[in-house]
C-alpha atoms as a PDB file:
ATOM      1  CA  UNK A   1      22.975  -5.001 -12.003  1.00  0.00           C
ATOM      2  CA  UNK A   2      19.653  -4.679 -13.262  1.00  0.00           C
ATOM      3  CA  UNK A   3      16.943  -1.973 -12.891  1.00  0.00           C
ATOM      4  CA  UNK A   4      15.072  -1.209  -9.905  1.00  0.00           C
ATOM      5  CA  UNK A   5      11.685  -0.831 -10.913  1.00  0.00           C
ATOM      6  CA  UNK A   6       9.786   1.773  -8.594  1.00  0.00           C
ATOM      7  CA  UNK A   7       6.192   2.951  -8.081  1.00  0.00           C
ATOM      8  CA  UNK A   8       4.688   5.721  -6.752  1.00  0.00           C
ATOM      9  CA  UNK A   9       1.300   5.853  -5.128  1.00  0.00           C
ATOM     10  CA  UNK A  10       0.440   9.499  -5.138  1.00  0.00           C
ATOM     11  CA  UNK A  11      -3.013   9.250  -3.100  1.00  0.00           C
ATOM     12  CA  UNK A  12      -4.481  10.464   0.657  1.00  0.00           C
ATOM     13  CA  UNK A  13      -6.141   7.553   1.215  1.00  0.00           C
ATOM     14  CA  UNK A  14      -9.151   8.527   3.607  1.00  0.00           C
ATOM     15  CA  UNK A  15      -7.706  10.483   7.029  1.00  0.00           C
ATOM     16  CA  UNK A  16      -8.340   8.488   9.791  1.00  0.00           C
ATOM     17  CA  UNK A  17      -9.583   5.211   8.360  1.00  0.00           C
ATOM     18  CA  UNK A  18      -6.410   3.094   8.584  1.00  0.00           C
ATOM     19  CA  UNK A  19      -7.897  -0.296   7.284  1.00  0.00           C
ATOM     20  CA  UNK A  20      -9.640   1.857   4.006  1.00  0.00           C
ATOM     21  CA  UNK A  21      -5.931   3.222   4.156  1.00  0.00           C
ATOM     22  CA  UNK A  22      -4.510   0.117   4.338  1.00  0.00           C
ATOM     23  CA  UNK A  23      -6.642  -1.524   1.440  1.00  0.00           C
ATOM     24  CA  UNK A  24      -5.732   1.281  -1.377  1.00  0.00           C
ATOM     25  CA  UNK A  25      -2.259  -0.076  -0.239  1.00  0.00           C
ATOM     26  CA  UNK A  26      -2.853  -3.390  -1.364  1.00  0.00           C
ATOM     27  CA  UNK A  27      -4.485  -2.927  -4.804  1.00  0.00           C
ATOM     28  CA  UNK A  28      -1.925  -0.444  -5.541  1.00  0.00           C
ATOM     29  CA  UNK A  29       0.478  -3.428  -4.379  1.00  0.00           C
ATOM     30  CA  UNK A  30      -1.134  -5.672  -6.878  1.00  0.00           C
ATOM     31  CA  UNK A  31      -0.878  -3.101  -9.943  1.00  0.00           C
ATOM     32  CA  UNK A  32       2.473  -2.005  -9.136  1.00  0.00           C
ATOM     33  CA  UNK A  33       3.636  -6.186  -9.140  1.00  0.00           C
ATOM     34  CA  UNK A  34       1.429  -6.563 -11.861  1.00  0.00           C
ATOM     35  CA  UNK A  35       3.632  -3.895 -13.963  1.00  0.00           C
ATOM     36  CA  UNK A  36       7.224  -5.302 -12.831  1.00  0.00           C
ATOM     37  CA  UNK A  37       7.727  -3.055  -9.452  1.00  0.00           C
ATOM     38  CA  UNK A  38      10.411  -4.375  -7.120  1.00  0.00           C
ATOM     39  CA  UNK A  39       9.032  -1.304  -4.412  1.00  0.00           C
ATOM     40  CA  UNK A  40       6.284   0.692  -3.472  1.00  0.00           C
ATOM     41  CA  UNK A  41       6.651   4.343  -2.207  1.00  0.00           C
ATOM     42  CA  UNK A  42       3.375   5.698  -0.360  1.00  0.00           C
ATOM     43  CA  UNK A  43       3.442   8.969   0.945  1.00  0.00           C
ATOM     44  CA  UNK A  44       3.441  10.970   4.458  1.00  0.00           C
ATOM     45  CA  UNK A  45       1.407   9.827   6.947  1.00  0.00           C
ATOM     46  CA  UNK A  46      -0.380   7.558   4.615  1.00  0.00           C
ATOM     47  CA  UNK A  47      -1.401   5.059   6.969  1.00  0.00           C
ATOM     48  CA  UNK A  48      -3.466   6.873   8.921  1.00  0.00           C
ATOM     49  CA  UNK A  49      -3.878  10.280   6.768  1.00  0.00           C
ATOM     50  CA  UNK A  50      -1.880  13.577   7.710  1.00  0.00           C
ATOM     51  CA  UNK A  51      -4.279  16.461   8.879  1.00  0.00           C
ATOM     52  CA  UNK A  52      -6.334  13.925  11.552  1.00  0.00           C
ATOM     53  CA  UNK A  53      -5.304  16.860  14.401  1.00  0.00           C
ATOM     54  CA  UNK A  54      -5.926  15.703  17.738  1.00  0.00           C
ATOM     55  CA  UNK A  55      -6.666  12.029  16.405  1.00  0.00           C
ATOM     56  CA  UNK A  56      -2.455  12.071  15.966  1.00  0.00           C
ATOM     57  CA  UNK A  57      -2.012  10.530  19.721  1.00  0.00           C
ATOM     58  CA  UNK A  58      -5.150   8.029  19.103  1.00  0.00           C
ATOM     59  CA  UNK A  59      -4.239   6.270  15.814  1.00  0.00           C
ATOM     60  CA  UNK A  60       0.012   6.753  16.354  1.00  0.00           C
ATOM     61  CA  UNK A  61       1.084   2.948  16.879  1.00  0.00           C
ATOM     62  CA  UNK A  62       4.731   1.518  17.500  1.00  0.00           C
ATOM     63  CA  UNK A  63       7.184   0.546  14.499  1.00  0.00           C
ATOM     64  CA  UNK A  64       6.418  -2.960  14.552  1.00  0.00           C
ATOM     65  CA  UNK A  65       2.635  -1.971  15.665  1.00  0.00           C
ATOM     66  CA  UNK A  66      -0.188  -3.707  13.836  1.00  0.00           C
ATOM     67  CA  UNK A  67       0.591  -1.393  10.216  1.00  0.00           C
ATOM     68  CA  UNK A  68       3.772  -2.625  10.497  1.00  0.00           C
ATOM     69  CA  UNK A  69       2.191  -6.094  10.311  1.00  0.00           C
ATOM     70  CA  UNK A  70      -0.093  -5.661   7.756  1.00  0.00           C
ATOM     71  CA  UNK A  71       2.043  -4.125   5.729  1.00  0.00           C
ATOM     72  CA  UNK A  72       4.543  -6.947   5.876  1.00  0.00           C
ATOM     73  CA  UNK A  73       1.412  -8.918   4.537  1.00  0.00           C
ATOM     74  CA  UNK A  74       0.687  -6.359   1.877  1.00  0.00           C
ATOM     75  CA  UNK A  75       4.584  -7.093   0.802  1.00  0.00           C
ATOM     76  CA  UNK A  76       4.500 -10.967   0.997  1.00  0.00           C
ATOM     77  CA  UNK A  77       1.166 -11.120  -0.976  1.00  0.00           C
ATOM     78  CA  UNK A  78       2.770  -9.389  -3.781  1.00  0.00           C
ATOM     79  CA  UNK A  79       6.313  -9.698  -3.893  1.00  0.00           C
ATOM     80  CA  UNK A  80       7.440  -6.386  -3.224  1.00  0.00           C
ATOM     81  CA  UNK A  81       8.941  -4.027  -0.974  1.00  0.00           C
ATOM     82  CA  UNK A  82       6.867  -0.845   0.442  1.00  0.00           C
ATOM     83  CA  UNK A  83       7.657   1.973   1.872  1.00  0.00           C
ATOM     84  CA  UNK A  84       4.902   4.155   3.881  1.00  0.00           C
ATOM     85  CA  UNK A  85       4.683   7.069   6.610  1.00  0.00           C
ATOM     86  CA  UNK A  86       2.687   6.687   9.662  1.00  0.00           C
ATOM     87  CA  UNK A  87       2.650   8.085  12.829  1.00  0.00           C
ATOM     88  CA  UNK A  88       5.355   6.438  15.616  1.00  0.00           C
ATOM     89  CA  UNK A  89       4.533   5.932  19.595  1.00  0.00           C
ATOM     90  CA  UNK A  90       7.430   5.232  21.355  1.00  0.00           C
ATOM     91  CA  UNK A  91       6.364   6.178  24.960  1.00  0.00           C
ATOM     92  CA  UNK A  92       5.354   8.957  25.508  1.00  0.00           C
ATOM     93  CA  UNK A  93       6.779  10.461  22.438  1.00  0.00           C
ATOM     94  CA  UNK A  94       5.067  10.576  19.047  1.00  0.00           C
ATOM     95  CA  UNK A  95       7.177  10.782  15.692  1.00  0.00           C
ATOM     96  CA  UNK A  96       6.192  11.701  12.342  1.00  0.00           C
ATOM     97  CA  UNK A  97       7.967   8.318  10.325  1.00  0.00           C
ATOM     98  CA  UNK A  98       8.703   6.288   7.478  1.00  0.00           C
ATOM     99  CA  UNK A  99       8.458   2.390   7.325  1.00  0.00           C
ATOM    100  CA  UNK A 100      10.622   0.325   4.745  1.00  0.00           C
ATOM    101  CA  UNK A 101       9.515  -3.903   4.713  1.00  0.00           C
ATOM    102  CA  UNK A 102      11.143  -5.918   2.542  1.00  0.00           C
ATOM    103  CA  UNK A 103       9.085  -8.239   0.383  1.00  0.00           C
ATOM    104  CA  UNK A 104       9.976 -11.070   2.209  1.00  0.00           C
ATOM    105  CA  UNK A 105       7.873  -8.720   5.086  1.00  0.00           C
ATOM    106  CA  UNK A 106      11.316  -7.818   7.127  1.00  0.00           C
ATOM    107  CA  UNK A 107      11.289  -4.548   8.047  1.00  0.00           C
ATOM    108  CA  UNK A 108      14.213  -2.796   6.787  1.00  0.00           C
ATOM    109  CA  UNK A 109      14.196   0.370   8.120  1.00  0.00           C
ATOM    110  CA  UNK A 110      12.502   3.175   9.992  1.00  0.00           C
ATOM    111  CA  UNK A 111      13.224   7.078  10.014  1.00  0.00           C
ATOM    112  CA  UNK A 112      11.763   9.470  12.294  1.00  0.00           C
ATOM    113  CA  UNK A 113      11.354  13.037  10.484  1.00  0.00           C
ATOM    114  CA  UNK A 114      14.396  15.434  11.704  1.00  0.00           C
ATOM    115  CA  UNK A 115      12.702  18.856  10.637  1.00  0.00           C
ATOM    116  CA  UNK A 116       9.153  19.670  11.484  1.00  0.00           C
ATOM    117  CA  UNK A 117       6.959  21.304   9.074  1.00  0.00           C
ATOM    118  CA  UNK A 118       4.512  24.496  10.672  1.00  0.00           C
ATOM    119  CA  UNK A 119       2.808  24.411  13.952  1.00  0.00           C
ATOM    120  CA  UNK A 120       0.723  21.559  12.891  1.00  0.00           C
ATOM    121  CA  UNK A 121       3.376  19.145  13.243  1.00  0.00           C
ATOM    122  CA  UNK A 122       5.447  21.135  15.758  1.00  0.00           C
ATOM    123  CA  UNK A 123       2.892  20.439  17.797  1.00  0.00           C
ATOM    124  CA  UNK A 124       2.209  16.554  17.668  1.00  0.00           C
ATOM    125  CA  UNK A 125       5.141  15.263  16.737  1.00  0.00           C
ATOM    126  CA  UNK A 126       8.827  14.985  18.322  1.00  0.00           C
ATOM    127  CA  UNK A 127      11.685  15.270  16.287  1.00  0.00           C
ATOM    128  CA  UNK A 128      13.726  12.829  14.893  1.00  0.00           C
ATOM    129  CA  UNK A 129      17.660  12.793  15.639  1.00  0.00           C
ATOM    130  CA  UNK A 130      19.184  10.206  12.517  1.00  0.00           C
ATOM    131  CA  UNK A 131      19.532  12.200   9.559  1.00  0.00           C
ATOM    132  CA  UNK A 132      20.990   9.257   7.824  1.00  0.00           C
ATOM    133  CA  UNK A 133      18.666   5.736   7.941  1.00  0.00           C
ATOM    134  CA  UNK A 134      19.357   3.465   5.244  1.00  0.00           C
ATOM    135  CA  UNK A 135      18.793   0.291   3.948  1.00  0.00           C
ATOM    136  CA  UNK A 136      19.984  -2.471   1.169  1.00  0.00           C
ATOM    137  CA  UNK A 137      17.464  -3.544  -1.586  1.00  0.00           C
ATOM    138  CA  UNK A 138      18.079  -5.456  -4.435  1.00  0.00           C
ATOM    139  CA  UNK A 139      21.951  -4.059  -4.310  1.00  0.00           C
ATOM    140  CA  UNK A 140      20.981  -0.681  -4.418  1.00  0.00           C
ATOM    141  CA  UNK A 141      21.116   1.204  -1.198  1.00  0.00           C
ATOM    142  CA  UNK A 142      18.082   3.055   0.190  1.00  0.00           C
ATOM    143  CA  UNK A 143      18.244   6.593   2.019  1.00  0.00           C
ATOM    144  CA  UNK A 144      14.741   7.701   3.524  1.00  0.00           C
ATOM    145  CA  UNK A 145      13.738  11.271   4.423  1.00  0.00           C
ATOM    146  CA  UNK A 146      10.480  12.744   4.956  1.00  0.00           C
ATOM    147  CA  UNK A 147       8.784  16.066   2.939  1.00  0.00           C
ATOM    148  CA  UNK A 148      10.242  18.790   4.828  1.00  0.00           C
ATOM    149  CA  UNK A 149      13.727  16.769   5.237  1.00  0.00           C
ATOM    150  CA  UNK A 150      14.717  17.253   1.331  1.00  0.00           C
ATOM    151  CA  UNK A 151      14.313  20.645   1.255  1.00  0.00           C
ATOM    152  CA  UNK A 152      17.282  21.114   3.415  1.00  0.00           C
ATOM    153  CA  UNK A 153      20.576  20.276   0.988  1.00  0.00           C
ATOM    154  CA  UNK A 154      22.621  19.185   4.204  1.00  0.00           C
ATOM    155  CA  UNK A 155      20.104  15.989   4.573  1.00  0.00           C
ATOM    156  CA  UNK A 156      20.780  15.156   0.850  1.00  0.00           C
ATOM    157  CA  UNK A 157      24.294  15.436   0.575  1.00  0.00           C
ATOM    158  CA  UNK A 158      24.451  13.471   3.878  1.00  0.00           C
ATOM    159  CA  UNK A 159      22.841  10.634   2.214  1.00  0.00           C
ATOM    160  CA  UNK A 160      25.340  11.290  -1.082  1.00  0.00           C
ATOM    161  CA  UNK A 161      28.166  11.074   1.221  1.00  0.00           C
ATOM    162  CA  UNK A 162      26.890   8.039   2.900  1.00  0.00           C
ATOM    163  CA  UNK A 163      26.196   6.442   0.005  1.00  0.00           C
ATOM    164  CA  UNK A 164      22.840   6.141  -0.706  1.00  0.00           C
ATOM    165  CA  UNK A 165      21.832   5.449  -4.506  1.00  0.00           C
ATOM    166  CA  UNK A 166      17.844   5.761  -4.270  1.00  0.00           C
ATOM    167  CA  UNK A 167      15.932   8.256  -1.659  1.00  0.00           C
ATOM    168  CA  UNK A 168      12.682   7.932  -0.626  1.00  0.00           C
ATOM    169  CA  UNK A 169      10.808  11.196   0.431  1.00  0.00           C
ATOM    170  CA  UNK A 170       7.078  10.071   1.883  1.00  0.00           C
ATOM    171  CA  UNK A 171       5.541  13.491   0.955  1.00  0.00           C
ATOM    172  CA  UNK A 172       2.652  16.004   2.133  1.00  0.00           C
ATOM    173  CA  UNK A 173       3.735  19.005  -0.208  1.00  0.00           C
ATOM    174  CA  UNK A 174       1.457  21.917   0.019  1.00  0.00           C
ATOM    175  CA  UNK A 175      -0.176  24.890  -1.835  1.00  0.00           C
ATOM    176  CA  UNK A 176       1.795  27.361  -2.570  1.00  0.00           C
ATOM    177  CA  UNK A 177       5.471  24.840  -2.386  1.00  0.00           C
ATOM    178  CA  UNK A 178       4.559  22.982  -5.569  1.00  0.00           C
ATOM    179  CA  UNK A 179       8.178  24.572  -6.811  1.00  0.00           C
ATOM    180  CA  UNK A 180       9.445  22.391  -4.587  1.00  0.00           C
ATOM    181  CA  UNK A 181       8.117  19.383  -6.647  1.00  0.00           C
ATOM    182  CA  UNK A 182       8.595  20.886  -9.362  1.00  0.00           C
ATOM    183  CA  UNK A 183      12.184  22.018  -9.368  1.00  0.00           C
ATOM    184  CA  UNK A 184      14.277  21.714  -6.278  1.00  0.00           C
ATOM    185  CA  UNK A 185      14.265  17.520  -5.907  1.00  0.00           C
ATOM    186  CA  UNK A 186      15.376  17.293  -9.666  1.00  0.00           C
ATOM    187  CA  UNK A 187      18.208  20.049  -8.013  1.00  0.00           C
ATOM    188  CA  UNK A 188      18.830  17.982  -4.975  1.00  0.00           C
ATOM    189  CA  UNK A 189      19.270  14.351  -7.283  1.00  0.00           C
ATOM    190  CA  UNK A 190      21.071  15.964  -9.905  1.00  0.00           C
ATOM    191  CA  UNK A 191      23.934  17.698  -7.145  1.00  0.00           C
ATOM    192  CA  UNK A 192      23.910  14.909  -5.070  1.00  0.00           C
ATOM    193  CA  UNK A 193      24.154  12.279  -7.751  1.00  0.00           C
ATOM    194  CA  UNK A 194      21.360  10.246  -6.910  1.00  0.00           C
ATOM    195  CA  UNK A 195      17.554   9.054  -7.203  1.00  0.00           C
ATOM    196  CA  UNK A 196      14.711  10.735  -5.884  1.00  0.00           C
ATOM    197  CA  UNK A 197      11.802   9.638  -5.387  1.00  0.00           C
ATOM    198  CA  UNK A 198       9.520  12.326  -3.929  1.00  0.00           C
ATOM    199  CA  UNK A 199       6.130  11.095  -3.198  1.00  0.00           C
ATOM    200  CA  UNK A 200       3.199  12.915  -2.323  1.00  0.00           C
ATOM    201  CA  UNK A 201      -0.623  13.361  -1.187  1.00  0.00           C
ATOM    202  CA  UNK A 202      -3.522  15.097  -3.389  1.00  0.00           C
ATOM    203  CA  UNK A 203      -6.415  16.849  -2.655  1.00  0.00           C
ATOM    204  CA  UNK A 204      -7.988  18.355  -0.075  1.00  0.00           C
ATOM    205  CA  UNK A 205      -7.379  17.726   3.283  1.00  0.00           C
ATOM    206  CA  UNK A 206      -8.214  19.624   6.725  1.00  0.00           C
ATOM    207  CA  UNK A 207      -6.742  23.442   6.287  1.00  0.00           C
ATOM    208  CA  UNK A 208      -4.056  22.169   3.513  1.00  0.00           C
ATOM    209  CA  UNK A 209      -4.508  21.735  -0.180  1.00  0.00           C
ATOM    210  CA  UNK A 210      -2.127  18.824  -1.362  1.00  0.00           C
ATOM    211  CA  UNK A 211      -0.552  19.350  -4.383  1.00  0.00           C
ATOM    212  CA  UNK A 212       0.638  16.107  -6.163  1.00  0.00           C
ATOM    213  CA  UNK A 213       3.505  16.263  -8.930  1.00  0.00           C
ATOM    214  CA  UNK A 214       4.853  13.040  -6.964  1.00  0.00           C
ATOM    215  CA  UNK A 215       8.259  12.150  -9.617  1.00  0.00           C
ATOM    216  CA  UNK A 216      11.197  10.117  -9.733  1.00  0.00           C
ATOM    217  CA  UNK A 217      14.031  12.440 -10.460  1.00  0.00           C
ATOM    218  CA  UNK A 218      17.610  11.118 -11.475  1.00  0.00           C
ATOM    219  CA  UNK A 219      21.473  12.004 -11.095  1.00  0.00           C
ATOM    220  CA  UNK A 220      21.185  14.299 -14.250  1.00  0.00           C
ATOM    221  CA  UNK A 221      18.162  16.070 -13.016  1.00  0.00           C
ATOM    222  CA  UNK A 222      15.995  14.925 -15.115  1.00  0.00           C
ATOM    223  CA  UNK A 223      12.580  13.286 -14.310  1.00  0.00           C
ATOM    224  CA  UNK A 224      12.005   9.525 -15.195  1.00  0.00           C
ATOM    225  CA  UNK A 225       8.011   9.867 -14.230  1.00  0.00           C
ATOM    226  CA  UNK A 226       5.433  12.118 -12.949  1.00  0.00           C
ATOM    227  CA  UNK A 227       2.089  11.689 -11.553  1.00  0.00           C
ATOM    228  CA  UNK A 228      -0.267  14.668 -12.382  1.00  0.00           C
ATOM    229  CA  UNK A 229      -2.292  16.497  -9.496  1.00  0.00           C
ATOM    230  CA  UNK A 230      -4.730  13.850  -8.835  1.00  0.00           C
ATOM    231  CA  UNK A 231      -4.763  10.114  -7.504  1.00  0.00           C
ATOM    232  CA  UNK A 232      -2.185   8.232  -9.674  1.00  0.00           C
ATOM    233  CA  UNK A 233       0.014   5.375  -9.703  1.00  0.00           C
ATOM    234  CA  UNK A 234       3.425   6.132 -11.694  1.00  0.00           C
ATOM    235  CA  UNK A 235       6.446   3.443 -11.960  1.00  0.00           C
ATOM    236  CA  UNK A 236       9.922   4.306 -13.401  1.00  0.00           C
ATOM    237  CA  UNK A 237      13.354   3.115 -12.992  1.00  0.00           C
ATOM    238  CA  UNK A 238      16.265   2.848 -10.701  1.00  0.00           C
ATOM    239  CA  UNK A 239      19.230   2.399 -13.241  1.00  0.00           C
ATOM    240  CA  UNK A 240      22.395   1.373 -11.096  1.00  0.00           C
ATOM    241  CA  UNK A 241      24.799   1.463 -14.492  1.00  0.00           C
ATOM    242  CA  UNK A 242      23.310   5.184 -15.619  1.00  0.00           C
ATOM    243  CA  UNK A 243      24.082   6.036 -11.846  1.00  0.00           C
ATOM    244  CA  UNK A 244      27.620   5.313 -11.893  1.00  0.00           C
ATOM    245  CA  UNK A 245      28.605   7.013 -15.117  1.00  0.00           C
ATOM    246  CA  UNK A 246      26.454  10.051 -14.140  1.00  0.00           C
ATOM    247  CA  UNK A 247      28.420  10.025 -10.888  1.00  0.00           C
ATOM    248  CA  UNK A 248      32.008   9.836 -12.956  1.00  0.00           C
ATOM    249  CA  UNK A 249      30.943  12.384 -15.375  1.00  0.00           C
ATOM    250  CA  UNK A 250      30.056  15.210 -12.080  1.00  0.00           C
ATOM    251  CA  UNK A 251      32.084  14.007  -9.348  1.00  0.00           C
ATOM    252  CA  UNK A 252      30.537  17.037  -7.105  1.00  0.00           C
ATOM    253  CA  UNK A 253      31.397  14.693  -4.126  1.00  0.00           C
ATOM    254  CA  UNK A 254      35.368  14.434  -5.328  1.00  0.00           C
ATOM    255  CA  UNK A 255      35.784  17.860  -5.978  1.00  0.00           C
ATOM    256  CA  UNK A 256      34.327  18.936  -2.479  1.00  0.00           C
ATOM    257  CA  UNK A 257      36.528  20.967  -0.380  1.00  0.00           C
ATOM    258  CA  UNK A 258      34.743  20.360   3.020  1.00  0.00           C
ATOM    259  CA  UNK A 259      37.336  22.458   4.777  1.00  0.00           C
ATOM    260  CA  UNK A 260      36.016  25.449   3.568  1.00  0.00           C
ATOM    261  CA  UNK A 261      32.471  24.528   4.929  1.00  0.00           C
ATOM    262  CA  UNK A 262      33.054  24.646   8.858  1.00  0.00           C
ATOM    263  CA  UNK A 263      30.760  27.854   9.379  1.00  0.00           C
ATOM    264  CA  UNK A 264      28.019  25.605   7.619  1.00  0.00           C
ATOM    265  CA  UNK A 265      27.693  23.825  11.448  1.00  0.00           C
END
């Protein structure tokens, strides 16, 4: 099975302007099919920007809302699948998600973020209740969490356990968690025997200072590509054969002995 070539658009975009949002989608569309990508990864919120406060309600839209639909067009016009966060209405309720469209424009998946980050979104968003949303792509399966989601092993190994070969994390990592970049998603792919891709904002933004160090981290821990702390668009690789022999060589999920684990729930 051949590679699954990824990239990584580690960017804010400009809070609140969803079509200026929107358009940094597309050229980074067109370089990432330009260079080979078979999916694009934007981070948290991108669509409409993460610290809009009390613009949340105003620009949240449903799962197949108008994003959703130019997305889908993003993804047909350049042959390629993309993943992006954006802001869910469904009723009354508003949830902090994570899109997945196919580039035939299907929409693959959506996850609704299970654990809130700080009062910020504690206070605009609901949480979701699916730890586990997946999807198929190019025979590999997809897992999607959101920033706050990986940081919590149970999530991961969830998705190990369900089988999911590549994660996507939509990001909005802060000053002072850049350890989290740094060192604890190479942790989480390396014991859960799987790709990461953790994808973040940069910048300033509102009260929070975005820290980039978006990477693609793989079943040995080690990082296939990093972006720096600015705007960047990084690729790597997805490499289904190196995945199965790292999983036979630290069969963590064989040699689990869940009955010892109850008091975990």
């Amino acid at each position: 099975m051949p590679s699954l070539r990824t990239a990584l658009l580690q960017s804010s975009g400009r809070p609140g302007a969803v079509a200026e949002n929107l358009k940094t989608l597309d050229e980074a569309a067109a370089r990432a099919a330009g260079a080979g990508a078979r999916l694009l990864v934007a981070p948290e919120l991108f669509l409409t920007g993460y610290a809009i406060g009390d613009a949340v309600p105003v620009l949240a839209e449903p799962a197949d809302g108008p994003g959703a639909q130019a997305v889908a067009e993003i993804a047909v016009r350049h042959g390629l699948a993309v993943l992006y966060g954006y802001p869910e209405r469904d009723g009354e309720r508003i949830f902090n998600a994570s899109r997945l469209i196919g580039a035939d424009g299907v929409r693959l998946a959506n996850y609704r973020k299970t654990h809130l980050f700080g009062c910020f979104e504690q206070e605009w968003f609901t949480p979701g209740e699916q730890t586990v949303v997946q999807a198929d792509l190019d025979g590999i399966r997809i897992g999607l969490l959101i920033c706050y989601d990986v940081e919590f092993p149970e999530n991961v190994r969830a998705h190990a356990l369900a089988g999911t070969d590549l994660l996507l994390v939509p990001t909005a990592q802060m000053h002072p968690f850049q350890f989290v970049a740094e060192s604890v998603v190479p942790v989480r792919a390396f014991e859960s025997q799987m790709y990461v891709a953790y994808v973040n904002r940069t910048g300033p933004e509102g009260e929070f200072e975005f820290v980039g160090l978006s990477c693609l981290a793989g079943p040995d821990g080690v990082v296939r590509t990093r972006a720096g702390r600015g705007e960047e668009l990084v690729i790597g690789e997805v490499d289904p054969e190196f995945l199965a022999a790292s999983r036979a060589a630290n069969p963590y999920l064989a040699d689990r002995r869940p009955g010892l684990y109850g008091s975990l729930a």
